[in-house]
C-alpha atoms as a PDB file:
ATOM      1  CA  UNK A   1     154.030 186.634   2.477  1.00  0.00           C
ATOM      2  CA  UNK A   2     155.709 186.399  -0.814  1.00  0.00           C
ATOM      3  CA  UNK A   3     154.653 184.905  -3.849  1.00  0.00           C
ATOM      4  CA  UNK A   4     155.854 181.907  -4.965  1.00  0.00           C
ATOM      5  CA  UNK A   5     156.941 181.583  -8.783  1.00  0.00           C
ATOM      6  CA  UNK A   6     156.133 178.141 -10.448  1.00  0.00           C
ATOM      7  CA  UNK A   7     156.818 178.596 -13.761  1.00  0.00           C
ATOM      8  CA  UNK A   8     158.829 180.771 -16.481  1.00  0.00           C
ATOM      9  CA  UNK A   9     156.749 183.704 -16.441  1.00  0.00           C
ATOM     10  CA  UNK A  10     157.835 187.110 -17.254  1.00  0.00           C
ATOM     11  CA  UNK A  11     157.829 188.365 -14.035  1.00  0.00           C
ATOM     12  CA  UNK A  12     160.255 185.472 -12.995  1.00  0.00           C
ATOM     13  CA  UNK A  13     162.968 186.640 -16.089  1.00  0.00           C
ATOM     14  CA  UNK A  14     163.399 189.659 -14.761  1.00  0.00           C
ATOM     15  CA  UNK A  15     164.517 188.710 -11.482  1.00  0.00           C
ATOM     16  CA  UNK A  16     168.110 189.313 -11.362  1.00  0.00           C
ATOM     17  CA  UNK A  17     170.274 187.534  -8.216  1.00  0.00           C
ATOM     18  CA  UNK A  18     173.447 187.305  -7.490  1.00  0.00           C
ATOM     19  CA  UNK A  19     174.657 185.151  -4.636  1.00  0.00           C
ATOM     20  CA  UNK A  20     178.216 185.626  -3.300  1.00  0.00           C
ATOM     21  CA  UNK A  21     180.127 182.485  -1.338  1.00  0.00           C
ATOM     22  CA  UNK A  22     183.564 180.808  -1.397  1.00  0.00           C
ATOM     23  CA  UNK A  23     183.010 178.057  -3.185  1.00  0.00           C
ATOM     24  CA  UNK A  24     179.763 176.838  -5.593  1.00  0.00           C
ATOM     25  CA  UNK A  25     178.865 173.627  -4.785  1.00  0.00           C
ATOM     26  CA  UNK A  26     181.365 172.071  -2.159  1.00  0.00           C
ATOM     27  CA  UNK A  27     180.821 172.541   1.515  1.00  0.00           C
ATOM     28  CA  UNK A  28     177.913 172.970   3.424  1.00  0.00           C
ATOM     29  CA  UNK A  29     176.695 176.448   2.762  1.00  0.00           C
ATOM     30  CA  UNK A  30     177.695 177.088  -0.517  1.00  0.00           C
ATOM     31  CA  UNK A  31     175.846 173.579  -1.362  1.00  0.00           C
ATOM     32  CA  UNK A  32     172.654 175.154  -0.439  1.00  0.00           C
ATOM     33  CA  UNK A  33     173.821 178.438  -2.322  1.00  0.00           C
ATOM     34  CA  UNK A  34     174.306 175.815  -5.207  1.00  0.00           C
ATOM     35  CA  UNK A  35     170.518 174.150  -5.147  1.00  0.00           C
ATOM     36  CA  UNK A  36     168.959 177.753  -4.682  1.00  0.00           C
ATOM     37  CA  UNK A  37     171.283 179.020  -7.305  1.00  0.00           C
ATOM     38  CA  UNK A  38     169.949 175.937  -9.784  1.00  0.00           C
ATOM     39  CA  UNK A  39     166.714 176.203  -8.700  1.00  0.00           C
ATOM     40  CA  UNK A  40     166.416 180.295  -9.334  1.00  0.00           C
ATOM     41  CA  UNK A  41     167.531 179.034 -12.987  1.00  0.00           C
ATOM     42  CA  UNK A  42     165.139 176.646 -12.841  1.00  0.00           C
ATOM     43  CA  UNK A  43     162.356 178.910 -12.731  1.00  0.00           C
ATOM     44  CA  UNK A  44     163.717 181.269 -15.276  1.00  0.00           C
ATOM     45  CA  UNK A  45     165.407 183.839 -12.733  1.00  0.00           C
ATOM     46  CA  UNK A  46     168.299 185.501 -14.016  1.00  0.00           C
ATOM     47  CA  UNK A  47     170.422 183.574 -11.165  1.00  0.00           C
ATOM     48  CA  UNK A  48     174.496 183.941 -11.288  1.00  0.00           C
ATOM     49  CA  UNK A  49     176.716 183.413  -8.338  1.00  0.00           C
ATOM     50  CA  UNK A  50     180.123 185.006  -7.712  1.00  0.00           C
ATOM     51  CA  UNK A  51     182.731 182.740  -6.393  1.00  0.00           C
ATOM     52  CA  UNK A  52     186.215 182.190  -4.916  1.00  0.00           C
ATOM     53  CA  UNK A  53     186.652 178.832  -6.062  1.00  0.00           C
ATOM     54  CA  UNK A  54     184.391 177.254  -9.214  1.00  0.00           C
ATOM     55  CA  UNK A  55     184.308 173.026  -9.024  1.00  0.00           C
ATOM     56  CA  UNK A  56     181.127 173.169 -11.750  1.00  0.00           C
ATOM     57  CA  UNK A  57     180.813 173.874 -14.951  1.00  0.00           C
ATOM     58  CA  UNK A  58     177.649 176.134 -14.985  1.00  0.00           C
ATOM     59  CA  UNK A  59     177.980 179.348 -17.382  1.00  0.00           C
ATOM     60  CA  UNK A  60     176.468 181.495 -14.808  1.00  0.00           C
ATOM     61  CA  UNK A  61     179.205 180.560 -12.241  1.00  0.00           C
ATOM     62  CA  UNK A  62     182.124 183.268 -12.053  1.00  0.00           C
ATOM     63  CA  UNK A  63     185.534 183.812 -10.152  1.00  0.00           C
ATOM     64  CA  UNK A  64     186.578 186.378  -8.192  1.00  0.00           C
ATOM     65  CA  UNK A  65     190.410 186.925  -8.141  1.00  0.00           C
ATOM     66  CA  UNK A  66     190.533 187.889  -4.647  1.00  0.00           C
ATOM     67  CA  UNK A  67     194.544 188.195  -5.590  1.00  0.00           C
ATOM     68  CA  UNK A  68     193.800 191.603  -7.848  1.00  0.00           C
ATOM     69  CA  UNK A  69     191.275 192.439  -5.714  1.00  0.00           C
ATOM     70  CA  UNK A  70     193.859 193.026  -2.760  1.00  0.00           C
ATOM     71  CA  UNK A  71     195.965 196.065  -2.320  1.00  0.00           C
ATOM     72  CA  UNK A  72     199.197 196.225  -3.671  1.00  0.00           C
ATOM     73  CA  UNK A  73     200.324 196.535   0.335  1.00  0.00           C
ATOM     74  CA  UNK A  74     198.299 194.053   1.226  1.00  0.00           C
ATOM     75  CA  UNK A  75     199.929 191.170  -1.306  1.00  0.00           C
ATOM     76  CA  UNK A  76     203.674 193.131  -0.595  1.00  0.00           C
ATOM     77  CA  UNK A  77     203.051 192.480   3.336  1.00  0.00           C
ATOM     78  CA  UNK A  78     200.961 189.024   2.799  1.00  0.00           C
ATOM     79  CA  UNK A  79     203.922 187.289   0.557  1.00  0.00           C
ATOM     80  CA  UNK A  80     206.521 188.346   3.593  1.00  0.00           C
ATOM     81  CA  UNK A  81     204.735 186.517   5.861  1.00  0.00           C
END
C-alpha cells in the first residue's frame, strides 16, 4: 500500500506530476483533476497540469496549442472541411 504524505516534507517536494485533461477545473473529470491537482500542491508536490482550455488562474496551469501541435496537412484538410 502506498504511503500517504501529510505534510511538506522533502520527500513530498520532489514529487514531480503532471496531469493532462481538456479543461482544468470545468466538467466532471477535469474537476477532480483540479482538486487532486490543488491538493498535490497542497502537500508540497511539484503538481502542474497541461491543458486545452485554462478557466483558473493557477501559475502551474498551462495551455497546449493543440493548433501548432497539428500537422500542417492536418489544419490544410481540417479548415476545408
Amino acid at each position: 500500500m502506498g504511503k500517504i504524505v501529510r505534510e511538506k516534507s522533502t520527500e513530498a517536494r520532489s514529487i514531480k506530476i503532471l496531469q493532462i485533461s481538456a479543461t482544468d477545473n470545468r466538467g466532471g473529470a477535469a474537476s477532480v483533476a483540479w482538486h487532486l491537482h490543488r491538493q498535490y500542491s497542497r502537500l508540497g508536490m511539484q503538481s502542474h497540469m497541461l491543458v486545452g482550455q485554462k478557466y483558473s488562474q493557477d501559475e502551474n496551469v498551462h495551455v497546449l496549442d493543440s493548433e501548432k501541435a497539428r500537422s500542417p496537412w492536418s489544419r490544410f484538410f481540417g479548415a476545408q472541411a
